[in-house]
Every structure is written in C-alpha cells, then in structure tokens.
Protein backbone atom coordinates (compact mmCIF):
# COMPACT_ATOMS: atom_id res chain seq x y z
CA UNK A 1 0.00 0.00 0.00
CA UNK A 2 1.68 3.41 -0.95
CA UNK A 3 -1.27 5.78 0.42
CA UNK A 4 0.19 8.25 3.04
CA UNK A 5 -2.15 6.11 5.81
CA UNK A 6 -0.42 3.13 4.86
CA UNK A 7 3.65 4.20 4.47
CA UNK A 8 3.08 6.04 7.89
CA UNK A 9 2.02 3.03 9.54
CA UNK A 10 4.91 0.90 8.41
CA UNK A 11 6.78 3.69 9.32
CA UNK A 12 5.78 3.40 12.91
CA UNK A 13 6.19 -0.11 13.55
CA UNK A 14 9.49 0.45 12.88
CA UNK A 15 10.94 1.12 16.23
CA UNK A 16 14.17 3.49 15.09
CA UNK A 17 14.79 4.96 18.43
CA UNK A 18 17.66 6.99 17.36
CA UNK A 19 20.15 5.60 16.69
CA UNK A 20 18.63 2.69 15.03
CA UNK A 21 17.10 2.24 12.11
CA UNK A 22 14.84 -0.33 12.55
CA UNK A 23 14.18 -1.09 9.12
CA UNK A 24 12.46 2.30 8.48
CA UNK A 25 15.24 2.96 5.44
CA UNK A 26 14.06 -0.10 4.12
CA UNK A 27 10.27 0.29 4.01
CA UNK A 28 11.39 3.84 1.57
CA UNK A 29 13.87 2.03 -0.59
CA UNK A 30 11.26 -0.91 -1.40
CA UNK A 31 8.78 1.64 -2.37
CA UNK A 32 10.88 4.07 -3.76
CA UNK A 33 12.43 1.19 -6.02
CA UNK A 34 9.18 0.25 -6.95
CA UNK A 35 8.40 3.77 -8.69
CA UNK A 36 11.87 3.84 -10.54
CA UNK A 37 13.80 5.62 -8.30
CA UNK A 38 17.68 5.13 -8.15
CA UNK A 39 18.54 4.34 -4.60
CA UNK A 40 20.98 4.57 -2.20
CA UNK A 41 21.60 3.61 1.07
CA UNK A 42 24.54 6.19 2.68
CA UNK A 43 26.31 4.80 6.12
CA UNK A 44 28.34 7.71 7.20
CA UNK A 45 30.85 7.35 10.52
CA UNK A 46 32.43 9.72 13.33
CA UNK A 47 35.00 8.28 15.73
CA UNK A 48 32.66 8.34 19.38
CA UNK A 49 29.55 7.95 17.48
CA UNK A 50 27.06 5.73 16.15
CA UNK A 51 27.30 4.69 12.31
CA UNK A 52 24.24 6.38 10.74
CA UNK A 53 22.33 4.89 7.48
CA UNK A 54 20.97 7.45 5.34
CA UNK A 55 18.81 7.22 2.03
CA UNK A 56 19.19 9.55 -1.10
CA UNK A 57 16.60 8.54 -3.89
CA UNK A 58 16.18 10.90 -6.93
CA UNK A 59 13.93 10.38 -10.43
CA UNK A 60 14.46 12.39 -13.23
CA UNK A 61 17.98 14.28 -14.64
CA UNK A 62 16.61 17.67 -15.74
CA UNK A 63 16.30 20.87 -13.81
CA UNK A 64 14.25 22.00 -11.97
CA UNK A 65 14.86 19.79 -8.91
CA UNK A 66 12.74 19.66 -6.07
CA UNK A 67 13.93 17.41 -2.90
CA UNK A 68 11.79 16.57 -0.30
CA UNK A 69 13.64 15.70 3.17
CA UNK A 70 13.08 14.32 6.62
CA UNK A 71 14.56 11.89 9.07
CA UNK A 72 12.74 8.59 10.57
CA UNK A 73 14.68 8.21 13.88
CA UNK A 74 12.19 9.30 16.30
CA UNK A 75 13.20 10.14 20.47
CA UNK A 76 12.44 7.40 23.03
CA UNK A 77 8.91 6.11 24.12
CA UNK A 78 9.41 7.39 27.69
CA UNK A 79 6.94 4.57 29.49
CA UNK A 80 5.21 2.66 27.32
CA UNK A 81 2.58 1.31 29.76
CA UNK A 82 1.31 4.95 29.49
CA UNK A 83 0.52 5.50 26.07
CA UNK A 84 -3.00 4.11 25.32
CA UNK A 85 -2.16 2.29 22.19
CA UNK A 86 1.42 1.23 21.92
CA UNK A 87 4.10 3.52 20.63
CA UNK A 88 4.85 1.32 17.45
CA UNK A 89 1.68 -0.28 17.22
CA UNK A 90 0.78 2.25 14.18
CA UNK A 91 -2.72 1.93 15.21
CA UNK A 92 -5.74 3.93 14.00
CA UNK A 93 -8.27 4.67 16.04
CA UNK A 94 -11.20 7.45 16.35
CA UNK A 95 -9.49 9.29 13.84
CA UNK A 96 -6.01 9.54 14.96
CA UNK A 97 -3.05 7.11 13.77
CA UNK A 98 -0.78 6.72 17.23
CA UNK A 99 2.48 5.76 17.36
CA UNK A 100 5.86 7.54 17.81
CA UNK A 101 7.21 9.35 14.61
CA UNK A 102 3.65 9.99 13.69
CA UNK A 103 4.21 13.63 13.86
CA UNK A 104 7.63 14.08 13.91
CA UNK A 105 7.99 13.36 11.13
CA UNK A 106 7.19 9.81 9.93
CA UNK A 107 4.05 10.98 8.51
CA UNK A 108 5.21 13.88 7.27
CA UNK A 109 7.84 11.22 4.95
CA UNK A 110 4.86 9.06 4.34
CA UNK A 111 3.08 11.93 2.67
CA UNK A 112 5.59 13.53 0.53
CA UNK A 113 6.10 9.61 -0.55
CA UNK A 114 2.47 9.12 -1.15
CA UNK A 115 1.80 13.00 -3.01
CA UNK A 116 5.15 12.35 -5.24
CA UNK A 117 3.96 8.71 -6.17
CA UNK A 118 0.70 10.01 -7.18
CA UNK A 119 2.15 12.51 -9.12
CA UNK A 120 4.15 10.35 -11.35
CA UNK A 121 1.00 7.79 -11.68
CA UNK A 122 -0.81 11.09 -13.27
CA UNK A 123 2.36 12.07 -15.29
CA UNK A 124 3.72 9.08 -17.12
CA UNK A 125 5.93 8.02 -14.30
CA UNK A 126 8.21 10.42 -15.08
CA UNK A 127 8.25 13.97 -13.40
CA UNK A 128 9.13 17.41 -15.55
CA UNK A 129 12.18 17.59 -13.79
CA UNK A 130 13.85 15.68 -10.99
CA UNK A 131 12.34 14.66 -7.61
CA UNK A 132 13.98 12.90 -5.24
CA UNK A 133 14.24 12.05 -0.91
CA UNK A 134 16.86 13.03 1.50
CA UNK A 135 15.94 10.71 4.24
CA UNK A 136 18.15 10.83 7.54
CA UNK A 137 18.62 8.36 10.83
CA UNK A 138 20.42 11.26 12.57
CA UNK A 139 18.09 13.88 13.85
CA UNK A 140 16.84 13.48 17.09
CA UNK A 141 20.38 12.55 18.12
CA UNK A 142 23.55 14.48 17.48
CA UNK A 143 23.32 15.16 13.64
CA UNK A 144 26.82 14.07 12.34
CA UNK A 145 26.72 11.30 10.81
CA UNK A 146 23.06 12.02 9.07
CA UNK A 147 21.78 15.32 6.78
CA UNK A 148 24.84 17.44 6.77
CA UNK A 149 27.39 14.40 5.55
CA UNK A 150 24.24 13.43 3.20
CA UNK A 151 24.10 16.77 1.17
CA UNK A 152 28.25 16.88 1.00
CA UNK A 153 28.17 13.03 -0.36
CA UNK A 154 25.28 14.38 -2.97
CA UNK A 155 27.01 17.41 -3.88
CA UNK A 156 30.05 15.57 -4.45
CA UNK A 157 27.92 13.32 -6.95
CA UNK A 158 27.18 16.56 -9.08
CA UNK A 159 23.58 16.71 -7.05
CA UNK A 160 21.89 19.94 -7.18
CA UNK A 161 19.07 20.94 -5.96
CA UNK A 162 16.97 23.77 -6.73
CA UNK A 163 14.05 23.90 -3.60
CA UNK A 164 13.66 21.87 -0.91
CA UNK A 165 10.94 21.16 1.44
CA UNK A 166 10.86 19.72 4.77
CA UNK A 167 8.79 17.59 6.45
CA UNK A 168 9.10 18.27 10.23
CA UNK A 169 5.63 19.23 12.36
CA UNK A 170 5.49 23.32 11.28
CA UNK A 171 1.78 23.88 12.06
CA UNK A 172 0.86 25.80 15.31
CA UNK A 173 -2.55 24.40 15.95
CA UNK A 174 -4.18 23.26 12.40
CA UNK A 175 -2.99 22.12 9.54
CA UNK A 176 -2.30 25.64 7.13
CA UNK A 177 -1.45 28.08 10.02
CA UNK A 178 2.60 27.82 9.54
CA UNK A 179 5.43 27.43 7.16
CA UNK A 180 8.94 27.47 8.95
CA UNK A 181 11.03 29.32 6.71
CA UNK A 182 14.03 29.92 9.36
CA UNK A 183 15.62 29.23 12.04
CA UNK A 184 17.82 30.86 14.72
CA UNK A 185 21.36 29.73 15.27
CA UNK A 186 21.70 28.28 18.06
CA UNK A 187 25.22 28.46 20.42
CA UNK A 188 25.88 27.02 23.99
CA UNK A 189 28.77 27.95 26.43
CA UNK A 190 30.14 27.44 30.11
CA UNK A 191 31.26 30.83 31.95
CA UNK A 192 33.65 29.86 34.26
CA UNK A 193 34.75 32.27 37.49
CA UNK A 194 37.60 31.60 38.98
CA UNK A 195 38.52 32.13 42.78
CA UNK A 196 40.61 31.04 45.69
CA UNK A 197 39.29 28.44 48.31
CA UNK A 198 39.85 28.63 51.77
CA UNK A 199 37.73 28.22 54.87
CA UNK A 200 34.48 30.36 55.39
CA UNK A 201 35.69 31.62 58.92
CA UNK A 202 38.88 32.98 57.45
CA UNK A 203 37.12 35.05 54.34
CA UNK A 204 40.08 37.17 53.72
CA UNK A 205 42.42 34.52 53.20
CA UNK A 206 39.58 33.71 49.64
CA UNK A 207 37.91 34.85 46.96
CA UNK A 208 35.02 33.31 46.61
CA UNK A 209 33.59 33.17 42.91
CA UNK A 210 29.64 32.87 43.77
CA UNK A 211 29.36 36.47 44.28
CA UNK A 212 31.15 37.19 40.97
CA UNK A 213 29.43 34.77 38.93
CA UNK A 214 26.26 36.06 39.96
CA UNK A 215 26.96 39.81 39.29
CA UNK A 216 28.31 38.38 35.62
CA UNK A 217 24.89 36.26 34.94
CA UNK A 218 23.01 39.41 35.67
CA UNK A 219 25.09 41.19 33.43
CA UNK A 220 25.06 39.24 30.25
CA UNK A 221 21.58 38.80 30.92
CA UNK A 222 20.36 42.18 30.99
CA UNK A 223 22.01 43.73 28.44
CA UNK A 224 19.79 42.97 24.89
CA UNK A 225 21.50 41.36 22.50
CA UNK A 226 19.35 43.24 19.89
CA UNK A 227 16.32 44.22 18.70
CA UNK A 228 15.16 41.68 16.45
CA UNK A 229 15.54 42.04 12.45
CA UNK A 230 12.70 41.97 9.76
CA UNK A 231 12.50 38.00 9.69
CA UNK A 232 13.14 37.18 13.29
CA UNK A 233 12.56 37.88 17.14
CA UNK A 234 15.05 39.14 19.18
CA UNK A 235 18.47 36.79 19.97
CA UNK A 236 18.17 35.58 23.68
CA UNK A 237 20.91 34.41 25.81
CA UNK A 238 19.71 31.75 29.07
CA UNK A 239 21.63 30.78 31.47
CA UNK A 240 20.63 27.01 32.27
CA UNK A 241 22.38 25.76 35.55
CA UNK A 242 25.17 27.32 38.19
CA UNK A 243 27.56 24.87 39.78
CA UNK A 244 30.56 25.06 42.24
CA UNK A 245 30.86 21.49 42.73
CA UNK A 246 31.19 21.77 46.24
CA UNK A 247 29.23 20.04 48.66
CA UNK A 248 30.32 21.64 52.15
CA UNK A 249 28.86 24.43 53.86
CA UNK A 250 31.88 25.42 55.66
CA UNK A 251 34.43 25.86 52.33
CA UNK A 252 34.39 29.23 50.16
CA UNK A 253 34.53 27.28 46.32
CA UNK A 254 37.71 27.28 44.31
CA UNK A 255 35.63 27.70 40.76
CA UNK A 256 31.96 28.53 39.87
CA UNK A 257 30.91 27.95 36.53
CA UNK A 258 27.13 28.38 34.74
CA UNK A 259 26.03 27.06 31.29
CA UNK A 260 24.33 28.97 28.90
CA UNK A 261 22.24 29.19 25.38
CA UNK A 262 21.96 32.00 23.11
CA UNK A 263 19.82 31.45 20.10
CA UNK A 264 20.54 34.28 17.63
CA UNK A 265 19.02 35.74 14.79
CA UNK A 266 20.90 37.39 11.53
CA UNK A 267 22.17 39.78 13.17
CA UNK A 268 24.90 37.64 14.00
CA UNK A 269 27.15 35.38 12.96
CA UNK A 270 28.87 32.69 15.63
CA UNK A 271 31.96 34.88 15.35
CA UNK A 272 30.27 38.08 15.98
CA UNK A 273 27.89 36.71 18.22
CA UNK A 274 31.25 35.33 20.45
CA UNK A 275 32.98 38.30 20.75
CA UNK A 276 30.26 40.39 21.48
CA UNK A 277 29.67 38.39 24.25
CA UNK A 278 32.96 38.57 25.25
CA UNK A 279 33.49 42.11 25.37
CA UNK A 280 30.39 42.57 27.41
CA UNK A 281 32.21 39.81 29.59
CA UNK A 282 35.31 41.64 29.73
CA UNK A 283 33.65 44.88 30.57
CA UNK A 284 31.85 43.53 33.30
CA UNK A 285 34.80 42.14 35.11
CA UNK A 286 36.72 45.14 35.01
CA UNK A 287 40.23 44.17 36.41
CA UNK A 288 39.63 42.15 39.62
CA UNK A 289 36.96 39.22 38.15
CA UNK A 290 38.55 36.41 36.58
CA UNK A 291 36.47 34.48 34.30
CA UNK A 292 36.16 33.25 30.54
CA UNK A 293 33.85 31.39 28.19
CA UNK A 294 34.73 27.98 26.76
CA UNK A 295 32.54 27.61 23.73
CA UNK A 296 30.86 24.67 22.44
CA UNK A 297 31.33 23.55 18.63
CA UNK A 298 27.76 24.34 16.99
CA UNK A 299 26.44 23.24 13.88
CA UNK A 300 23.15 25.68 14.50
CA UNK A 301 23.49 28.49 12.15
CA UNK A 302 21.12 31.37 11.56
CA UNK A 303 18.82 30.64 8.18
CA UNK A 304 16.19 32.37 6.61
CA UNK A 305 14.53 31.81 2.84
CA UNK A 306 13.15 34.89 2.10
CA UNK A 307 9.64 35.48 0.61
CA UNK A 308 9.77 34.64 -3.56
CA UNK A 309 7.95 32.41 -5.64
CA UNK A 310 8.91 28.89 -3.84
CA UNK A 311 6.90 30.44 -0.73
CA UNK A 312 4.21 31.76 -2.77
CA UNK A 313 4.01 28.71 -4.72
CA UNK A 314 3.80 26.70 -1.34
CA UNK A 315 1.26 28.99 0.60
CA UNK A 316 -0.74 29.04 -3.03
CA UNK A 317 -0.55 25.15 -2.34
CA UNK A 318 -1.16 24.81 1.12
CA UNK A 319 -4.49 27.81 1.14
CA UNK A 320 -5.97 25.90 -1.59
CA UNK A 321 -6.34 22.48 0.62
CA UNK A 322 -6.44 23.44 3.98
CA UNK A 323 -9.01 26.91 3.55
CA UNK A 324 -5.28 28.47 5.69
CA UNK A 325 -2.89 31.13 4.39
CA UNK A 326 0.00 29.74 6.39
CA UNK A 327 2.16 32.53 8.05
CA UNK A 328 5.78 32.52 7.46
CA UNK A 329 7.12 31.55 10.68
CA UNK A 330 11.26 31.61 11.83
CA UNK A 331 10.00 30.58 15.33
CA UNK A 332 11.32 27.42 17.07
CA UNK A 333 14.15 25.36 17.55
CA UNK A 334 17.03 23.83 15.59
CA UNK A 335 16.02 21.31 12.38
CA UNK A 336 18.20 20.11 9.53
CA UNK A 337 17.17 22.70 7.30
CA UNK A 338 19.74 24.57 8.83
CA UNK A 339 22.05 22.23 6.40
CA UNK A 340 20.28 22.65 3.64
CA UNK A 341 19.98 25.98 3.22
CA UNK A 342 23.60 26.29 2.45
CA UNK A 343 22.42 23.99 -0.74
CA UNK A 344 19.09 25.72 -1.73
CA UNK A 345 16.25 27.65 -0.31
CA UNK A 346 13.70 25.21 1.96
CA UNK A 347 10.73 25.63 3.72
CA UNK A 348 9.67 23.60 6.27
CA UNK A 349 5.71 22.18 6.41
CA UNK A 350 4.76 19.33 7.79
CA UNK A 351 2.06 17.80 10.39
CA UNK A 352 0.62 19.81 13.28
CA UNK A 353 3.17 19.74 16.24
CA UNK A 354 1.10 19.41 19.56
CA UNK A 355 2.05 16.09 20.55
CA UNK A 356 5.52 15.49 19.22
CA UNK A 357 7.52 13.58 21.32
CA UNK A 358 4.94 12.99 24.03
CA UNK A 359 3.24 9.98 25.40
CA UNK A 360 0.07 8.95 22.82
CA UNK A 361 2.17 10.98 20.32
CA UNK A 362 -0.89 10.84 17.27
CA UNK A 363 -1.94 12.96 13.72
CA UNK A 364 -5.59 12.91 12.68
CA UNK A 365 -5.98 10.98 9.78
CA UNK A 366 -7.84 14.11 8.10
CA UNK A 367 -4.31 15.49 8.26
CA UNK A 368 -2.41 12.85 6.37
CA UNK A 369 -4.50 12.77 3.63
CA UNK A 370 -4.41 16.92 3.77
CA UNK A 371 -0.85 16.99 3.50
CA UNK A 372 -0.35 14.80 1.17
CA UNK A 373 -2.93 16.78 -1.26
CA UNK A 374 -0.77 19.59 -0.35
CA UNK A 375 2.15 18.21 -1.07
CA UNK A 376 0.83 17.17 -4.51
CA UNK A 377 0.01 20.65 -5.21
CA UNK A 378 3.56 21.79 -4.91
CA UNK A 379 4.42 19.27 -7.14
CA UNK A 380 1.75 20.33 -10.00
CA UNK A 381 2.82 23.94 -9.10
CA UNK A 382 5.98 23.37 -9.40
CA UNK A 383 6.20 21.64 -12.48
CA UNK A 384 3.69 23.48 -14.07
C-alpha cells in the first residue's frame, strides 16, 4: 500500500529509536524502487559515534529539482505502559493514527512519498524535472553522521538541488497556520569564574567566585542582544544551571561555573555573536573578576529563505487544501534545514506539532490525507 495512511504506519512499527534504524530505510527504498527511483543507502561514521544509514533517492535528470527531506529516527517512548495504544503499534483509532514518529515526522515522509507517487501515476511516471528524498537516521540525536554528511556526499555526486521542502511538524494548531522558513542559530557555552578556596571563617584569606558569577549572569543577561531584524525575534541568551561542585557548607569554592544558550538571529554570525559576548564579559569584570567562556562547537546556524515564488508557490498550495494562508514563521528550535539551506532555499511544512515527542504521540488521519494533497500541489505547481 503506498497511500500516506499506509507508508506512515509501516513507518511506525518500525521502532528506530535513534540511533537505530529499525528497518524504516528499508520500508522507503522498497517503495521508492518500486516507482523507478535510483537508490541509495549512505552509512556515514564519526570516531565516538554511532554509524548512521541514510537514504538519497532521486527520479528524473533535468532541472528544476525539487527534494523533499526528513529523518525517521524518532526520540524514546518514555513509558510505554502509558501510552494508550502502543508507541509502534501504528494503530488507527477514532481518527487519529498513534504511534511515535507519527508527527515528527514519519508521517510527514509518508506523505511527501504518497503525493510524489501520485504525481508520477498522473504524469507518465516520469516527473518534468527531478524529484527525489533526502531521508536521515540522525536527527533526534547528534546530527553528524546524518543530513549534513548526506548533502556533501550528494554534492560531491554533481547533485543539485533547486528547492527543498521539509517535512518536520510546522503547524501551530491546524494544519495551514505555519510554514517554517528559518531558524535561529543556536550556540551554547560554560562561563567559568575563577577564585581562591579557603575556609568560610577565614574570608580574607579567599575569593570566593559565587558572588562574581552572579553579578556576571546578571550582566550578560540584561544587556539585549538586539532588537530583532525583519525576519526574526530578538536573539536571547539563558543561562541554564550554576555549579561550584562543592558540597560543604563550611568551604568558600575554588571555581563557579554556569552554562548557557543564546539562540541568535541574523544579526549575528557565531563569530560576531562570540565576541560580542565577550566584550560585554570583559567589561563587566573590570580588572579584579577572573572568568572566561569555553565555547561549544555548533552546527546551528542562523537561516532564513526569504519570501519569492517557492513560498508563494507553497502557501498558493497549502491555502488551496487546507481553507489556511500559512504565516511565514522563523519561530522554534534547531532542524536540519539549517544544512540545507547552504544547498538551496527550503521551507519547512509538515504535520501539526502538539504532541511530538509525548506519550500517545498521534496525527488525525484528516491530516495525512491533507498533506499529502498539499504536497501534490507543490508538485503540480511546481512543475507546471
């Protein structure tokens, strides 16, 4: 069965808690085959990581090229006594298909599959152009071995691709409300305050760092980063925990040190973004603080695809099925269009997101078949 019902249910039973695969790769490639797709399965490795399969299935040689992308490791069940139906069961029931990956984004796969198959049924089995999948195990997880190592092997191939769209769960609250068509960067870092330890009776022979660290949090916290720009919100920097790693009342700490995220909008870059940070740092320590910022590596870049045709084209599609002009949203977290864009412009439109990654994770039925007839109107749009 290759309706969007069907694919997202064999989807489901696959139980690809990232890492794994599961077999979900493998439910694609049989139908994907099937339609006259070329292939091919992608393992890409890191020293201290998993090996990661990946699928990259394209029909057609001409331009234009349209990929559609998305990644079939889902997060973990949590306890699967709670969920009402069982997280890989797949099954339907009062309207809603259950299961983990439903929303995020098995059945957002399952319907791009279903809309492109039913495209090429309608057109001679050939499209006016190339379509083809980037399909990832690598999402949920780390993201090195998956997307970004997928579009470097394709590129190196003599892929390109002209728009992309991506399944992941964009809608709000009904299917229509939302196309993702950015992201904030995202960039993480430890301040750490340095001080001398000694006993609390004897203050004077110390410097104790809690004090300092405080006055610093406040600091970079306060201060605005900016104002916003005309696609995004403002950049926000959160600290997310304080430690001294010291477990006695009675000893002034040697070291204090407090993680933090900033997610940024293009106003930055991570370079910019870094030593801004740092010279409010600086500045705030005056001469008699001691403290610095070790920086994580980040993959997170800022990422917007401006208004054009490819939007209009995909609101045009999405307003005609749903009744919805979609607004054009750079809200949220991190996703792997923040790869592609460095490839081609992508939008992001997919399922509705309310119950992604939560016990009785589920999509309305309704909502499958909805996508998927929006999905095949970006395809007859796009080809037109």
């Amino acid at each position: 069965m290759t309706d969007a019902i069907s694919i997202t249910r064999d989807l489901v039973r696959c139980p690809s808690v990232t890492p794994a695969d599961a077999g979900a790769l493998g439910v694609l490639e049989n139908i994907l085959n099937a339609a006259g797709f070329e292939v091919h399965r992608v393992t890409f490795s890191e020293p201290g990581t998993a090996d990661i399969d990946n699928l990259y299935a394209r029909i057609g040689d001409q331009a234009p090229h349209i990929t559609f992308a998305g990644h079939t490791d889902v997060v973990p069940p949590g306890d699967e006594s709670a969920w009402t139906h069982g997280p890989f069961s797949g099954e339907v029931k009062d309207g809603f298909l259950y299961g983990r990956g439903a929303v995020d984004m098995k059945g957002g796969i399952a319907c791009s599959v279903a809309a492109v198959l039913e495209y090429l049924r309608d057109n001679g089995g050939r499209p006016r152009g190339s379509i083809s999948f980037l399909i990832t195990g690598d999402e949920e997880d780390v993201s090195i071995n998956g997307t970004i190592k997928l579009l470097k092997w394709a590129a190196e191939r003599g892929e390109k691709f002209d728009h992309c769209v991506l399944g992941e769960p964009s809608n709000v609250e009904v299917l229509g409300d939302t196309i993702k068509v950015g992201r904030r960067g995202s960039q993480s870092g430890t301040l750490h305050v340095e001080g001398v330890q000694g006993h609390v009776a004897y203050p004077h022979r110390a410097s104790n760092p809690v004090p300092d660290i405080s006055r610093l949090i406040v600091a970079l916290s306060d201060e605005p980063l900016d104002n916003g720009s005309a696609q995004f919100q403002a950049s926000n920097l959160e600290f997310t925990s304080v430690d001294v790693g010291n477990a006695a009342s009675n000893v002034i700490p040697g070291q204090a040190r407090a993680k933090f995220n900033i997610r940024y909008n293009d106003n930055h870059t991570q370079e910019s973004l870094r030593k801004l940070v740092e010279e409010r740092l600086a500045k705030a320590c005056g001469n008699r603080i001691r403290a610095r910022i070790v920086w994580e590596p980040s993959n997170s870049n800022v990422f917007v695809t401006k208004p054009g045709p490819f939007t209009d084209l995909a609101v045009g599609a999405i307003e005609a099925v749903t009744g919805h002009k979609p607004e054009l949203s750079t809200s949220g977290g991190t996703s792997d269009a923040r790869f592609i864009s460095s490839y081609c412009p992508v939008i992001e439109f997919g399922l509705v997101g309310q119950t992604m990654h939560q016990i009785n994770e589920r999509t309305p039925v309704a909502d499958l078949e909805k996508l998927t007839q929006v999905y095949r109107g970006v395809l007859d749009r796009y080809f037109a």
